[in-house]
Protein backbone atom coordinates (compact mmCIF):
# COMPACT_ATOMS: atom_id res chain seq x y z
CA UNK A 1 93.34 87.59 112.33
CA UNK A 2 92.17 89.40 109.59
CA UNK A 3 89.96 91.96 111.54
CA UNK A 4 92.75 92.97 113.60
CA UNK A 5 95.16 93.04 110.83
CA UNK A 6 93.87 93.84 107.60
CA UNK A 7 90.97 96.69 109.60
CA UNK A 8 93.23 98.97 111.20
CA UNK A 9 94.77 102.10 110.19
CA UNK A 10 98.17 101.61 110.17
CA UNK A 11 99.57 104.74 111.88
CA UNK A 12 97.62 104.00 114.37
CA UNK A 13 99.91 100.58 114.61
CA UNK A 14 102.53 103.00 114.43
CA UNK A 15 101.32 104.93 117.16
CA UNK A 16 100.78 101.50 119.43
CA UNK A 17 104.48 100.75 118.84
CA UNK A 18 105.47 104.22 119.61
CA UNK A 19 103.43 104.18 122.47
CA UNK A 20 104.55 101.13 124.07
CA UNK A 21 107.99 100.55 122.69
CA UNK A 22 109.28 98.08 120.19
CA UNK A 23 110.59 95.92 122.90
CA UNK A 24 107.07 95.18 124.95
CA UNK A 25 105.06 95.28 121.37
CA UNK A 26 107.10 92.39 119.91
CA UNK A 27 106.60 90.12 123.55
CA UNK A 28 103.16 90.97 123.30
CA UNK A 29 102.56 89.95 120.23
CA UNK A 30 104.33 86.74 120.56
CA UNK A 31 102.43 86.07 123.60
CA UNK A 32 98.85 86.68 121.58
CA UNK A 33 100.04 84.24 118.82
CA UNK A 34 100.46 81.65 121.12
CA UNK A 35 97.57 82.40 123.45
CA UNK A 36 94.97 82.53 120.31
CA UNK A 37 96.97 80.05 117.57
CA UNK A 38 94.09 78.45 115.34
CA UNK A 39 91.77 80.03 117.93
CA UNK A 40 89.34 83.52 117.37
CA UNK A 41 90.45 86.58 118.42
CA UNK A 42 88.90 90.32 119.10
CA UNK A 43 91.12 93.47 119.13
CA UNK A 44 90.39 93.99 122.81
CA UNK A 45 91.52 90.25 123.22
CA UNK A 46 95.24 91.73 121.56
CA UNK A 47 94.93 95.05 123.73
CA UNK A 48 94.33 93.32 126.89
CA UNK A 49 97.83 91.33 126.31
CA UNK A 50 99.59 94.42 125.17
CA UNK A 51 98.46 96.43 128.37
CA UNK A 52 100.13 94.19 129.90
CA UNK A 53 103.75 94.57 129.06
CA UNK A 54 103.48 98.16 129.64
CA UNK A 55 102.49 100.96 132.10
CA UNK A 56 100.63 103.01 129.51
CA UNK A 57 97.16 102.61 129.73
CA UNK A 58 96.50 101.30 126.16
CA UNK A 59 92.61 100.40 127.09
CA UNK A 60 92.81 104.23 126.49
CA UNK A 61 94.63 104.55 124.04
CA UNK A 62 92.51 101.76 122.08
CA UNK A 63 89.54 103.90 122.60
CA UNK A 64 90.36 106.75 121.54
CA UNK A 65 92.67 106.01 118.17
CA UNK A 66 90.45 102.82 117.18
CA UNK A 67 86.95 103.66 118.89
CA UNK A 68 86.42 107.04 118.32
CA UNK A 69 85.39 109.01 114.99
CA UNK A 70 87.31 111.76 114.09
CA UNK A 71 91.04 113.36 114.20
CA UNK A 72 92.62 116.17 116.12
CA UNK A 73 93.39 119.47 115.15
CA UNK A 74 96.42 120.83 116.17
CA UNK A 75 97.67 124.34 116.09
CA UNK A 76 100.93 126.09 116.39
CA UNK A 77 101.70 129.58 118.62
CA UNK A 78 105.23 130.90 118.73
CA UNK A 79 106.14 133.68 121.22
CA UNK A 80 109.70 134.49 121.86
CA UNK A 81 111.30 131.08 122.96
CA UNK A 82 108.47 129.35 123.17
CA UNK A 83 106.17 127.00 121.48
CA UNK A 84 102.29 126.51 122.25
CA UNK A 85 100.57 123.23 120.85
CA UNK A 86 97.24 122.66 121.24
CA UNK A 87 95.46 119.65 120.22
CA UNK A 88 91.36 120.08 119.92
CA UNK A 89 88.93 117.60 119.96
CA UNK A 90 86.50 118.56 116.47
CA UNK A 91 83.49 117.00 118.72
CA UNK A 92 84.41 118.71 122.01
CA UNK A 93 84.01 115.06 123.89
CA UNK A 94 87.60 115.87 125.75
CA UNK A 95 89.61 113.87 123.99
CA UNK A 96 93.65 114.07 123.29
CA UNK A 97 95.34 111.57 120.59
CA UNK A 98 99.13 110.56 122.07
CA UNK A 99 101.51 111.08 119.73
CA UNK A 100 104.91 112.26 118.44
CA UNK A 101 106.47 114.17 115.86
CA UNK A 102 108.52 116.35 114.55
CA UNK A 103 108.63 120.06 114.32
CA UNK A 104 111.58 121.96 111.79
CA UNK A 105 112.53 125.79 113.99
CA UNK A 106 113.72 127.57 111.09
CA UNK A 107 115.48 130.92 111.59
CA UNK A 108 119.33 132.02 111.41
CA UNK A 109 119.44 128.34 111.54
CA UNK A 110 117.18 125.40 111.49
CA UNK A 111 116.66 122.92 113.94
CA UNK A 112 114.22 119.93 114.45
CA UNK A 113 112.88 118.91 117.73
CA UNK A 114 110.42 116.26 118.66
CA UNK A 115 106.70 117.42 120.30
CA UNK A 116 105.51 114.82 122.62
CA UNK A 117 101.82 115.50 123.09
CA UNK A 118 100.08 113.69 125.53
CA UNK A 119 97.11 116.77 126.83
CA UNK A 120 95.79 119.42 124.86
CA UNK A 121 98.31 121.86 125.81
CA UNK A 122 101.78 121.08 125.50
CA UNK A 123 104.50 124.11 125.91
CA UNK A 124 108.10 123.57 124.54
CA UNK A 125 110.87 126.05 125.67
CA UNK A 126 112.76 126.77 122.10
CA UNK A 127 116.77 127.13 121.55
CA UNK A 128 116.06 130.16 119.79
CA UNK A 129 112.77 132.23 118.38
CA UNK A 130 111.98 130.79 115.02
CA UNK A 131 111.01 133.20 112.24
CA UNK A 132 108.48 130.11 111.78
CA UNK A 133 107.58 126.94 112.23
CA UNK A 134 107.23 123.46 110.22
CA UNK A 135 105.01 120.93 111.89
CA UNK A 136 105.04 117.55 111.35
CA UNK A 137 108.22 117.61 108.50
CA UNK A 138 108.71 113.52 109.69
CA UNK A 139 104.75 113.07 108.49
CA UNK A 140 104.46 110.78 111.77
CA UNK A 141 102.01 113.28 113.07
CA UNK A 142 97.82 112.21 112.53
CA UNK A 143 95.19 115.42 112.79
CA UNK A 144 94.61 118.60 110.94
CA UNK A 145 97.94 120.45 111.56
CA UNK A 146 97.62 124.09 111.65
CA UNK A 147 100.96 126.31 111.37
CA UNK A 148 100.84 130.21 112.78
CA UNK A 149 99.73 132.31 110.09
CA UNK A 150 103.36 133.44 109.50
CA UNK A 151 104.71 130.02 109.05
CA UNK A 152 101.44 129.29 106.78
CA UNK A 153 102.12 132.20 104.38
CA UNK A 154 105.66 131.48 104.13
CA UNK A 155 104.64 127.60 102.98
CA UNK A 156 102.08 128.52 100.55
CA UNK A 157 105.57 130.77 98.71
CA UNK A 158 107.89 128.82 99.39
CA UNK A 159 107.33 125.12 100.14
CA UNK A 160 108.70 124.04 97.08
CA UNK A 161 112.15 124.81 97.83
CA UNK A 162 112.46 122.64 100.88
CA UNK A 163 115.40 120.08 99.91
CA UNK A 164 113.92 117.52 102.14
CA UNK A 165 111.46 115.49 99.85
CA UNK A 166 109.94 113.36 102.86
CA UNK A 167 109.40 116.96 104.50
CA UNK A 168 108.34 118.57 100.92
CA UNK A 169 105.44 115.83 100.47
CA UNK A 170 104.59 116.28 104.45
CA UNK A 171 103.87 120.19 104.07
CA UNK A 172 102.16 119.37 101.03
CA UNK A 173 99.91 117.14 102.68
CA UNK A 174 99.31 119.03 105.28
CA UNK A 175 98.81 122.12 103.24
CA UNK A 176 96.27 120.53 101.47
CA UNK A 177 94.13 119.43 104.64
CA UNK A 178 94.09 122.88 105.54
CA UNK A 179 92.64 124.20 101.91
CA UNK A 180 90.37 121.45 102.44
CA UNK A 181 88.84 122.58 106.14
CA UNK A 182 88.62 126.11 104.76
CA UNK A 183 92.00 127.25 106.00
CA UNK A 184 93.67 128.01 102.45
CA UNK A 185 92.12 130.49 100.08
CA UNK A 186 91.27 128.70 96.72
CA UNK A 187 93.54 130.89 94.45
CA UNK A 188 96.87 130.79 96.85
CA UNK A 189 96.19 126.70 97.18
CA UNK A 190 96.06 126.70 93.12
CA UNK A 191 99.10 128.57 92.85
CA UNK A 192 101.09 126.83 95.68
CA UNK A 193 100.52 123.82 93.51
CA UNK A 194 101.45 125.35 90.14
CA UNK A 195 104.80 126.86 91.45
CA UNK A 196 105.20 123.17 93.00
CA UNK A 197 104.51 121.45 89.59
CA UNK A 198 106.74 123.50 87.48
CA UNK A 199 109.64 122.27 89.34
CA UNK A 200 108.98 119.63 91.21
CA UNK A 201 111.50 116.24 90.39
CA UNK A 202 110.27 113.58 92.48
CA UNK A 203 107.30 111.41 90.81
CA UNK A 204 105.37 110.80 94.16
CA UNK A 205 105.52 113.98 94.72
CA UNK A 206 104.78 115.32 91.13
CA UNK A 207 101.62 112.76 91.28
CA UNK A 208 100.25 114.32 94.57
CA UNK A 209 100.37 117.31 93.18
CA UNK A 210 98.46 116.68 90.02
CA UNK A 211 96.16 114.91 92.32
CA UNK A 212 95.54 118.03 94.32
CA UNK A 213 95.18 120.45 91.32
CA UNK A 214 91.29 119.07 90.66
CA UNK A 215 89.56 120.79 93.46
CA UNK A 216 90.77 124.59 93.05
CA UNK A 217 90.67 124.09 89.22
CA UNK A 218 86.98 123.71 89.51
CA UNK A 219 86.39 126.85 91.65
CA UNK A 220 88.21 129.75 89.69
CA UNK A 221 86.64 132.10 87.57
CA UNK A 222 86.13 131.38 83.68
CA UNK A 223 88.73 133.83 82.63
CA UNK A 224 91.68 132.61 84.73
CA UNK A 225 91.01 129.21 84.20
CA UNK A 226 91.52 129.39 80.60
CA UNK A 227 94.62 130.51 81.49
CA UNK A 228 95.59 127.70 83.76
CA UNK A 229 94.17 125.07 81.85
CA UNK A 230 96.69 126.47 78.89
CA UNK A 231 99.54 126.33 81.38
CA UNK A 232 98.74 122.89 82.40
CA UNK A 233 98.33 121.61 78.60
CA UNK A 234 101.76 122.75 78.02
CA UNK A 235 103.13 120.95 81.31
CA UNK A 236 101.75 117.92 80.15
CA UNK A 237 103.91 118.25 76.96
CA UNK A 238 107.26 119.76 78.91
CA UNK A 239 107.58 118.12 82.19
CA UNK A 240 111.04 116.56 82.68
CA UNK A 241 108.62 113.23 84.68
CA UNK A 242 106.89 110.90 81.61
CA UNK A 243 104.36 109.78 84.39
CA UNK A 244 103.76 113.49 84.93
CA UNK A 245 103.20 114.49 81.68
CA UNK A 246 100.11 111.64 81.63
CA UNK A 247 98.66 112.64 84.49
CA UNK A 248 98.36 115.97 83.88
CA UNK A 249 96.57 114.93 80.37
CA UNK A 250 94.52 112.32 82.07
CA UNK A 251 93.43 115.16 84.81
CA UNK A 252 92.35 117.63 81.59
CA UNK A 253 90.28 115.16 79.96
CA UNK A 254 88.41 114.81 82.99
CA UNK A 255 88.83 118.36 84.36
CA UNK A 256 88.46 120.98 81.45
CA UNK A 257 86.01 123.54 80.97
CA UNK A 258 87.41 126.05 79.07
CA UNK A 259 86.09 126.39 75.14
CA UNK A 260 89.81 126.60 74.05
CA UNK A 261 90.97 123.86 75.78
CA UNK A 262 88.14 121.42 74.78
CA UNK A 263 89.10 122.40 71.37
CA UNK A 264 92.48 121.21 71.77
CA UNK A 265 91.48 118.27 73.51
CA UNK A 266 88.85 117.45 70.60
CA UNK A 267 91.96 117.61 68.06
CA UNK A 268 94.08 115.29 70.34
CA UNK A 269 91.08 112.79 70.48
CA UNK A 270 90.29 112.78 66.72
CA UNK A 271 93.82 112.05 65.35
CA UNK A 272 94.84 109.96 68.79
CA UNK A 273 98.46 111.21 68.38
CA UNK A 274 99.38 111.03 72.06
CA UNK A 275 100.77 107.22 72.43
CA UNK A 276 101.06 107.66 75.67
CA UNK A 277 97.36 107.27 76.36
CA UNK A 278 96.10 104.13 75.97
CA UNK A 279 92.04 102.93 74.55
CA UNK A 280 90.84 103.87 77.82
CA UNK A 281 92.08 107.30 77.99
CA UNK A 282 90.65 107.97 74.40
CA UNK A 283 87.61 106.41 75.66
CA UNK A 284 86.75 108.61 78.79
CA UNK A 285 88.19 111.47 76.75
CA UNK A 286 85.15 110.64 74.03
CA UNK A 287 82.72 110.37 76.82
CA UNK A 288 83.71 114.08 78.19
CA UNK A 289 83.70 115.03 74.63
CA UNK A 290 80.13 114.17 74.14
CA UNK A 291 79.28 115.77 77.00
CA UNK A 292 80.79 119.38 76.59
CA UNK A 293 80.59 119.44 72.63
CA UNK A 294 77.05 117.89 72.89
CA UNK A 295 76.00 119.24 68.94
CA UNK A 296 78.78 116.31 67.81
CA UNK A 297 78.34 114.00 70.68
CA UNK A 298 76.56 111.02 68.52
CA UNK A 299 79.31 111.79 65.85
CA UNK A 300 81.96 111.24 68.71
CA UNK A 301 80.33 108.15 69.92
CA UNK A 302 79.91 106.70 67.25
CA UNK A 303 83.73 107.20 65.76
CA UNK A 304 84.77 105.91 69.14
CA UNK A 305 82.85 102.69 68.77
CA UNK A 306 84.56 101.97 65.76
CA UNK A 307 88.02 102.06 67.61
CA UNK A 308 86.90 99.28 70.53
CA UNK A 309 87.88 95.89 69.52
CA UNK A 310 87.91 93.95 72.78
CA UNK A 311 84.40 92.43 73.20
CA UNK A 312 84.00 93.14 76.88
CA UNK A 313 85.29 97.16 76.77
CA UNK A 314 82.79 97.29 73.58
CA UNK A 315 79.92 96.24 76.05
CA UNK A 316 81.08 98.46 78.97
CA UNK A 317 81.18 101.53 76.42
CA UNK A 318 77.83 100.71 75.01
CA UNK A 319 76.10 100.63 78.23
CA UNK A 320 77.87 103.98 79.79
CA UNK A 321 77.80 105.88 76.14
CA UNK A 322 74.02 105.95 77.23
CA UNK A 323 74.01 108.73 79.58
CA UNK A 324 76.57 110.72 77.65
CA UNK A 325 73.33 113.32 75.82
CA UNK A 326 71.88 116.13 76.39
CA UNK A 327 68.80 114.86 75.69
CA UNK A 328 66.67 114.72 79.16
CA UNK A 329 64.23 112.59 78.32
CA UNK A 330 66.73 109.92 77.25
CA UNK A 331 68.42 110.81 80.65
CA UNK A 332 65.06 110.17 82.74
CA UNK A 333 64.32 107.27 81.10
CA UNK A 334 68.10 105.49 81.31
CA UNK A 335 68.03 106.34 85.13
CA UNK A 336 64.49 105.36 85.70
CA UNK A 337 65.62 101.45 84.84
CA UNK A 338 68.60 101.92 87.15
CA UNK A 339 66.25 101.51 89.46
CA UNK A 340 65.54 97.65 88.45
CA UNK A 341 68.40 95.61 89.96
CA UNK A 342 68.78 93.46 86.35
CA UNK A 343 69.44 96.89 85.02
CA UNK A 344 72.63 97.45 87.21
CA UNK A 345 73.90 94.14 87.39
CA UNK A 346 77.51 95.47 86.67
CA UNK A 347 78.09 97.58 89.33
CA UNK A 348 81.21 99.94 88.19
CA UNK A 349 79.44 100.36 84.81
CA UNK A 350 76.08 101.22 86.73
């Protein structure tokens, strides 16, 4: 069973359940266990049972969630009591992803109500007229959800004061989609995430966020990324989450460009007085080290060398501390035997 199992996303599962109900999922499920036991299986074997216990036409469904690349994009349109979804097919084939989620109204009060899509247009007569809208705060939702431009301004100010952490990491998410298809301008995304990480208490969330800060750090300007990079530094010092505080170390070692801050980072390396970071840390720190200080990058190497005790880590750092020159023709030359297959037997190290 492990192709239908183990090779399938699980919200679209999700979806199936939702779909179908719990009820006609579980019989059909029992009824493919016994039909198949210590037999082989397909997914359309499982399908064809499960359109059976139901009137939706899941040979559809299958087709489009499991069959078919790509996701939908959805966007929002408020006008007086009324909500506008539409869901777009990226590849313009015609195709509309069932689903269900939820959608936070917030205005004099808020209120959350459930979208039921099942076309590409789906109108919802509102209670009141929101101020703006929250799509998908339940995270059930699958596509590229895109809020009215109100609602999307308001989120990139204010999203960290939602109370609701399932809702918080949801917007965040989805925020983050949005930057990523060209819908958030680099500088609001970065600080949308730095007014998130100053105050942010919950470690998934805190990790996401770190996670996030890598793309728009490497598209500002020289000048304001000194800045940030400082900020950041002293975050990973001051952060009320320990497993914070790493990661935003672990994302500088990898991430920093700024003279001042590879400074710093140098001094951290060379008396290794964060505990927190373990051989491997110091290790990948070395390697960047080499790299961006490259006048003391044999000096660096060579100090780290000295610090590797475990036989097999002393091996993986003497075939990776190869490519960490400037020299180009020592480049050329290292890459040009990448090309025999004895040369790359390791894979990760390769």
């Amino acid at each position: 069973y492990g192709q239908i199992i183990y090779n399938k996303a699980p919200v679209m599962m999700v979806k199936l359940v939702e779909s179908m109900g719990k009820e006609a999922f579980r019989e059909g499920i029992q009824e493919y266990l016994k039909t198949y036991a210590y037999a082989n299986a397909t997914w359309d074997d499982l399908i064809q049972i499960l359109d059976s216990k139901t009137e939706q036409d899941l040979a559809a469904f299958s087709d489009v969630w499991v069959n078919q690349k790509g996701m939908p994009i959805i966007k929002f349109e408020i006008s007086d009591k009324q909500l506008t979804i539409h869901q777009q097919d990226p590849y313009q084939r015609g195709l509309n992803w069932p689903q269900k989620f939820n959608i936070t109204l917030c205005g004099t009060r808020d209120t959350t109500i459930e979208a039921s899509l099942t076309d590409s247009l789906c109108r919802i007569t509102l209670p009141f007229t929101p101020t703006r809208i929250l799509p998908n705060t339940d995270g059930r939702g699958y596509g590229l959800f895109v809020p009215d431009n109100n609602s999307l301004h308001w989120l990139l100010e204010h999203w960290q004061e939602i109370d609701n952490e399932t809702t918080r990491q949801a917007v965040l998410m989805m925020m983050h989609e949005n930057y990523q298809a060209k819908g958030i301008p680099n500088t609001a995304w970065m600080n949308a995430l730095l007014n998130g990480i100053h105050c942010e208490k919950n470690p998934l969330i805190a990790s996401t966020l770190t996670n996030y800060l890598s793309s728009p750090l490497q598209e500002i300007s020289s000048a304001e990324r000194d800045k940030i990079e400082n900020e950041l530094y002293k975050l990973s010092h001051s952060h009320p989450i320990p497993s914070c505080r790493i990661q935003l170390l672990r994302l500088l070692i990898t991430e920093a460009a700024s003279p001042t801050m590879i400074q710093c980072l140098y001094s951290l390396w060379e008396t290794e007085r964060v505990q927190q970071l373990n051989e491997r840390d110091y290790t990948t720190l070395a390697y960047e080290l080499a790299l961006r200080i490259p006048e003391q990058g044999k000096e660096i190497l060579q100090t780290q060398r000295q610090r590797i005790h475990n036989p097999d880590r002393l091996r993986q750092f003497d075939f990776i501390s190869r490519a960490m020159t400037a020299d180009t023709l020592k480049l050329d030359s290292l890459f040009r035997s990448l090309l025999q297959a004895e040369n790359r037997r390791i894979e990760p190290w390769a």
